[in-house]
Protein backbone atom coordinates (compact mmCIF):
# COMPACT_ATOMS: atom_id res chain seq x y z
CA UNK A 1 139.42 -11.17 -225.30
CA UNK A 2 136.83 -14.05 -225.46
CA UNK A 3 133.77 -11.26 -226.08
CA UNK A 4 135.84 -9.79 -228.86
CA UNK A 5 135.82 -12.72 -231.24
CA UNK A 6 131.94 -12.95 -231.21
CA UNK A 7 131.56 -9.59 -231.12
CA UNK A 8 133.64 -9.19 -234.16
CA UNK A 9 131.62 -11.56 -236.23
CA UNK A 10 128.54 -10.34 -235.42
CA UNK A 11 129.58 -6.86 -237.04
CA UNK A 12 131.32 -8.42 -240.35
CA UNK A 13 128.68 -11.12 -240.54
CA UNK A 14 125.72 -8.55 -241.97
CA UNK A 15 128.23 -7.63 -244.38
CA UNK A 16 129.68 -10.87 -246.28
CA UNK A 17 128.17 -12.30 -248.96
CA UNK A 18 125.36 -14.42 -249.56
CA UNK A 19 126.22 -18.08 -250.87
CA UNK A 20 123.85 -19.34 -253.62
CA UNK A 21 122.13 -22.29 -251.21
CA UNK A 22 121.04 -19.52 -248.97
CA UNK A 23 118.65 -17.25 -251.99
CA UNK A 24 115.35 -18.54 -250.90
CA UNK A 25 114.43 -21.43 -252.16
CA UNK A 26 111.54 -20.25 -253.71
CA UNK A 27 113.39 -17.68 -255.45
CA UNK A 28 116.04 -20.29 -257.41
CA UNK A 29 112.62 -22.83 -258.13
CA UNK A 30 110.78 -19.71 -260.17
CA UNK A 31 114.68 -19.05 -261.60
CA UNK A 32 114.83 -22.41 -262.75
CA UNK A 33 111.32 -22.59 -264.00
CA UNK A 34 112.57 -19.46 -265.87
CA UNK A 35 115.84 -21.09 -267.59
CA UNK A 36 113.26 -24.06 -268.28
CA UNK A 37 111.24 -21.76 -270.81
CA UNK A 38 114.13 -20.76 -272.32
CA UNK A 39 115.05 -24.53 -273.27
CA UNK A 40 111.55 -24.94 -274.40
CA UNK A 41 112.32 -21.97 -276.65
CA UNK A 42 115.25 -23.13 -278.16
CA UNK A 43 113.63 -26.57 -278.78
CA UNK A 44 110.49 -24.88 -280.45
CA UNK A 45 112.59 -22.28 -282.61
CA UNK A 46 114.09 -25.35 -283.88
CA UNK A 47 110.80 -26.63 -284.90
CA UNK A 48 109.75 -23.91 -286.52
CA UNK A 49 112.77 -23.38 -287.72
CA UNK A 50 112.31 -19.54 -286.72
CA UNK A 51 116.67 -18.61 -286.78
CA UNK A 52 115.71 -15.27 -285.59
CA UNK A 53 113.89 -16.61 -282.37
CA UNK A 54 117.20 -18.63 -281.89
CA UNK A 55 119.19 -15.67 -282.48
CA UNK A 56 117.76 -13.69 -279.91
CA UNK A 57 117.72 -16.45 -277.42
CA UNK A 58 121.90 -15.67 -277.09
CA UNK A 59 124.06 -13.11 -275.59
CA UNK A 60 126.40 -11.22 -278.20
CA UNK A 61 129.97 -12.48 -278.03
CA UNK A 62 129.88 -15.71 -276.17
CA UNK A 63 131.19 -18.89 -276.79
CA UNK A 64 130.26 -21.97 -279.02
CA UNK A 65 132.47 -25.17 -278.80
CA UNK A 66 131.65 -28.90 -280.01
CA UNK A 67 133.83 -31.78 -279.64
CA UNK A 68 133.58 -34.93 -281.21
CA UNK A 69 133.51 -38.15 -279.88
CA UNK A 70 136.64 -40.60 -280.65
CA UNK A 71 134.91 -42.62 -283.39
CA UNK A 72 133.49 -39.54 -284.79
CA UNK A 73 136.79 -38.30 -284.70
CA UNK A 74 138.13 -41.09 -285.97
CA UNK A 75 136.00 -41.32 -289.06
CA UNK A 76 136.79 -37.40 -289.61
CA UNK A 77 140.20 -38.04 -289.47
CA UNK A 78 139.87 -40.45 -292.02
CA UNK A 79 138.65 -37.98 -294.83
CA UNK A 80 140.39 -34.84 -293.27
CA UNK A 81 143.49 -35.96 -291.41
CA UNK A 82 144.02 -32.48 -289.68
CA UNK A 83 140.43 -32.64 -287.96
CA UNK A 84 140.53 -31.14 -284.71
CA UNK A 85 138.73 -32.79 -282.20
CA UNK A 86 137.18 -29.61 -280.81
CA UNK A 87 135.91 -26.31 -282.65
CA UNK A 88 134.54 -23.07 -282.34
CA UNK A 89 131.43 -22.31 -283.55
CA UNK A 90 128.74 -19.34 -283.44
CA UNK A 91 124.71 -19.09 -282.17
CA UNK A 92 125.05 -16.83 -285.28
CA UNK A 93 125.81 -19.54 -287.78
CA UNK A 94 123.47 -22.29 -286.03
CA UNK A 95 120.43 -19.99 -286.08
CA UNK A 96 121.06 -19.51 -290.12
CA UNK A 97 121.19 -23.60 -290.22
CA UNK A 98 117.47 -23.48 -288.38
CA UNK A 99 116.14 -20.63 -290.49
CA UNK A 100 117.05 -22.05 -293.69
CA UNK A 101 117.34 -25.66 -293.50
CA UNK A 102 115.36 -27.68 -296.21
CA UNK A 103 115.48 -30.64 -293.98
CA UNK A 104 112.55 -30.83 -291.23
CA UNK A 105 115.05 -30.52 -288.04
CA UNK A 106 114.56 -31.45 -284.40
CA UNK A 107 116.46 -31.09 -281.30
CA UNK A 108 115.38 -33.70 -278.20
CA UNK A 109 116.51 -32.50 -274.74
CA UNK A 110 116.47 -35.36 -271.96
CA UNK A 111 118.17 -35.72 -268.22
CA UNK A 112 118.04 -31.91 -268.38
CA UNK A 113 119.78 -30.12 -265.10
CA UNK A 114 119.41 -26.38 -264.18
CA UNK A 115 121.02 -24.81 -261.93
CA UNK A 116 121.00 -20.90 -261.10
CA UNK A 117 121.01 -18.32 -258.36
CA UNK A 118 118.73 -16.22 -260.24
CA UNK A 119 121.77 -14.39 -262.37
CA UNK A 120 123.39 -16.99 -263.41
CA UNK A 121 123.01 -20.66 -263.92
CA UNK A 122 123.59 -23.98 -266.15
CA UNK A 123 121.77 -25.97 -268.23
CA UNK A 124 122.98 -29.60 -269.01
CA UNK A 125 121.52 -32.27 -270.98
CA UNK A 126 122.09 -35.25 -273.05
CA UNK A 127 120.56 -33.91 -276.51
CA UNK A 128 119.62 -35.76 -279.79
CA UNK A 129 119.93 -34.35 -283.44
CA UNK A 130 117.28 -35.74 -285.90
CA UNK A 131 116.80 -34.60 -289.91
CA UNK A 132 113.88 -35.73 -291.64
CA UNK A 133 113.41 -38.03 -288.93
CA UNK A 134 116.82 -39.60 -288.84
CA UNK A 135 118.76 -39.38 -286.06
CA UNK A 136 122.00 -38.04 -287.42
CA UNK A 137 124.11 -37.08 -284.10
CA UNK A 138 123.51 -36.92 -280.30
CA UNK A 139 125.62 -35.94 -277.23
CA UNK A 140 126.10 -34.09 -273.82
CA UNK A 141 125.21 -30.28 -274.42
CA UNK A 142 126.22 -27.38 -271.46
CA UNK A 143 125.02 -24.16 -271.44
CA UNK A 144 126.36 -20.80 -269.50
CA UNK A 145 122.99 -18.30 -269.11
CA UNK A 146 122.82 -15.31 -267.96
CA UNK A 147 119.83 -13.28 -266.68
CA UNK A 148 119.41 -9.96 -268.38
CA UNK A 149 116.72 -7.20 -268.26
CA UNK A 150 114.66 -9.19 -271.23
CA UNK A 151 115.04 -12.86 -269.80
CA UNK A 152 117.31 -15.15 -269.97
CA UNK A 153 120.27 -16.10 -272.51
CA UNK A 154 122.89 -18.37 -273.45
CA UNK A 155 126.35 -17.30 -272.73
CA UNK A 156 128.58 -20.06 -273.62
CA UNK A 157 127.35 -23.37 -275.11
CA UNK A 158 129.65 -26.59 -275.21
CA UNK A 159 128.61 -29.96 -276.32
CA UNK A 160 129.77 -33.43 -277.27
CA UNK A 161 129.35 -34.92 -281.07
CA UNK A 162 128.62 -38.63 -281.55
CA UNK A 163 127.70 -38.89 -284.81
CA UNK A 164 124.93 -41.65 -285.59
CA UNK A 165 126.20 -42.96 -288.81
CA UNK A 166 129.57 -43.73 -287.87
CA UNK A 167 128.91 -46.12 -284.67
């Protein structure tokens, strides 16, 4: 009876699963390095204000959410009383803002984390919103990417609104 317990994992062992923290190491860096173009991307199709370049950048049918911060809230409340404090969105909508904003528009990324397996992964950083070189908003900003056969996308996106002019 004592040989059949090792004897029995040895067998089912081969066949479980790998956990993420045992793809090499190696492996998850080049991943990561990966999901890091992909925020350098988004960053520089907001520079160029190139909405198609942001368009492609997402995966058809996922999520968009923002949430504002309590004074932002606050100060929406004020002028719309029935202000939500969060709401959907769409990549669809925000890459028309980039491709046809008259304002010059930039998007700074800092703190950024990445994590992935190789197939799937998060992004995370705090973010700032500047127009014509006003800061007009900033936040935390999470992203859900995916790896498909042409690269990396963005799945989901969530992020926090603090609006600047409000404060």
């Amino acid at each position: 009876m004592k040989l059949a317990l090792p004897a029995l994992m040895f067998f089912i062992s081969p066949a479980m699963p790998l956990h993420a923290a045992e793809v090499p190491l190696d492996a998850r860096a080049s991943a990561r390095a990966e999901v890091q173009q992909l925020v350098e991307r988004f960053r520089h199709a907001i520079l160029m204000k190139d909405g198609e370049a942001m368009r492609g950048m997402f995966l058809p049918g996922g999520s968009w959410f923002q949430g504002l911060g309590e004074t932002s809230l606050a100060a929406v409340r004020a002028k719309k009383p029935e202000a939500w404090r969060f709401n959907s969105g769409s990549y669809e909508k925000f890459a028309k803002f980039v491709g046809t904003s008259p304002a010059a528009i930039e998007e700074t990324f800092d703190n950024v984390r990445i994590e992935t397996d190789g197939t799937v992964g998060t992004v995370c950083f705090d973010y700032r919103f500047i127009a014509d070189g006003k800061q007009t908003n900033h936040g935390m900003e999470t992203w859900q990417v995916v790896r498909e056969s042409d690269g990396w996308k963005i799945s989901a996106m969530l992020y926090s609104v603090i609006m600047d002019d409000v404060r």
